[in-house]
Protein backbone atom coordinates (compact mmCIF):
# COMPACT_ATOMS: atom_id res chain seq x y z
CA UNK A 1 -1.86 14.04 12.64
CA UNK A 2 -3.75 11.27 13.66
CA UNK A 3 -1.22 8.24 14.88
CA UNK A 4 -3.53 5.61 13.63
CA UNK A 5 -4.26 6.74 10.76
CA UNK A 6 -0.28 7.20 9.92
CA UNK A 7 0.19 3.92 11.02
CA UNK A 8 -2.59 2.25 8.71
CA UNK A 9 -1.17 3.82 5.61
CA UNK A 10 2.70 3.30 6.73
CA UNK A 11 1.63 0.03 7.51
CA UNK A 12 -0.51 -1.15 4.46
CA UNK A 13 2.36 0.51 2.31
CA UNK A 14 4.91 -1.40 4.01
CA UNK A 15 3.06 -4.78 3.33
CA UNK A 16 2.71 -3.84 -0.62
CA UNK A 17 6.46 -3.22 -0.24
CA UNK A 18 7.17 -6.53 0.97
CA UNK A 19 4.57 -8.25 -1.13
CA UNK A 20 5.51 -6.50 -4.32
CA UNK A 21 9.49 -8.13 -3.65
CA UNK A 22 8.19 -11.60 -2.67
CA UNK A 23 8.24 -11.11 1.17
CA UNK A 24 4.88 -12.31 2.79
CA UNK A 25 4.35 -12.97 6.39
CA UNK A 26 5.59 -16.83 7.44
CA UNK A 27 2.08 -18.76 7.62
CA UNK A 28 0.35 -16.98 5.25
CA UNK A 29 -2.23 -19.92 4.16
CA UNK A 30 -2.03 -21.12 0.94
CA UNK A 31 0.88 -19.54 -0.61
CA UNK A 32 -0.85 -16.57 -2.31
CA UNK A 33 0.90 -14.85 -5.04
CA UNK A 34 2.67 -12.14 -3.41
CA UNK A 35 2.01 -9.57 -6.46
CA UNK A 36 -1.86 -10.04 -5.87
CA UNK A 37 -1.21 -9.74 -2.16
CA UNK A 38 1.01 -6.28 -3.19
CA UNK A 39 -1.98 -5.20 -5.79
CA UNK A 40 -4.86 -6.16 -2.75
CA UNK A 41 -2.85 -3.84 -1.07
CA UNK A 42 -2.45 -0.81 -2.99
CA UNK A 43 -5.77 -0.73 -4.10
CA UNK A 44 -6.98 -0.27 -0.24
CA UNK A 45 -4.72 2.36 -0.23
CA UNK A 46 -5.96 3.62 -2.71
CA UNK A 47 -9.60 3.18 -1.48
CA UNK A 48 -8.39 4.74 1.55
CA UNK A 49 -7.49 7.77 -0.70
CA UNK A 50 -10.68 8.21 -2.49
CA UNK A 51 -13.37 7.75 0.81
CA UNK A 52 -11.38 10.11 2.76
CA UNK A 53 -10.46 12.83 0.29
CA UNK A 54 -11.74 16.34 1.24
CA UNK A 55 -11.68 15.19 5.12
CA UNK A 56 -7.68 14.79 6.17
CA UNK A 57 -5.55 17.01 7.63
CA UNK A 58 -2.63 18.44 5.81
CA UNK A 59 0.13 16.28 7.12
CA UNK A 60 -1.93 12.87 6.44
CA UNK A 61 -3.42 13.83 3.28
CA UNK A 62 0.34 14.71 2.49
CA UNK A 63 1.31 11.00 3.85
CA UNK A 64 -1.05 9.58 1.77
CA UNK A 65 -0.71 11.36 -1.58
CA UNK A 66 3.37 10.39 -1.46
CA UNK A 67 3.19 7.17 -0.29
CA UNK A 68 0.09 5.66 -2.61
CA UNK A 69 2.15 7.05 -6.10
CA UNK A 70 5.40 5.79 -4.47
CA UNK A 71 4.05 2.10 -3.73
CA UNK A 72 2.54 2.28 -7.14
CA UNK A 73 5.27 3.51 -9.10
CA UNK A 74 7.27 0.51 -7.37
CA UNK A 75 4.71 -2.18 -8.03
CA UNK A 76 4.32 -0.90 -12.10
CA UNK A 77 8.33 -0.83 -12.32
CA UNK A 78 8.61 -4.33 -10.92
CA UNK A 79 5.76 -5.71 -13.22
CA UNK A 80 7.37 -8.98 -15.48
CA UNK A 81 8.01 -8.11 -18.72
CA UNK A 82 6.58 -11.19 -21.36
């Protein structure tokens, strides 16, 4: 497996983590909403997904296809009910 590859989706996936519970980096400029920051990052995820499908290896297209639905599933079951 490439390593920088696993760390670009461990690490974008950890950000949406934080993001989607409120946690952003100190010094982030100008207090973005953190479930926009969370959504920004899932969907590059799931960018990443879609432009490399057909050219991973098995263990990061495995990475990848568990931690994208996992993020998401988080970020959907977290989303404010009116």
């Amino acid at each position: 497996m490439n390593e920088h590859f696993a760390s670009l989706v461990v690490g974008l996936a950890h950000q949406a983590e934080q993001a989607i519970h409120g946690r952003l980096p100190e010094g982030t400029p100008g207090a973005p909403d953190a479930r926009q920051v969370a959504r920004t990052l899932i969907d590059t995820l799931g960018m990443l997904e879609e432009k490399t499908r057909g050219r991973l290896g098995p263990d990061e297209a495995r990475l990848l296809t568990e931690a994208l639905p996992a993020v998401r599933f988080r970020f959907a079951s977290t989303e404010p009910r009116p």
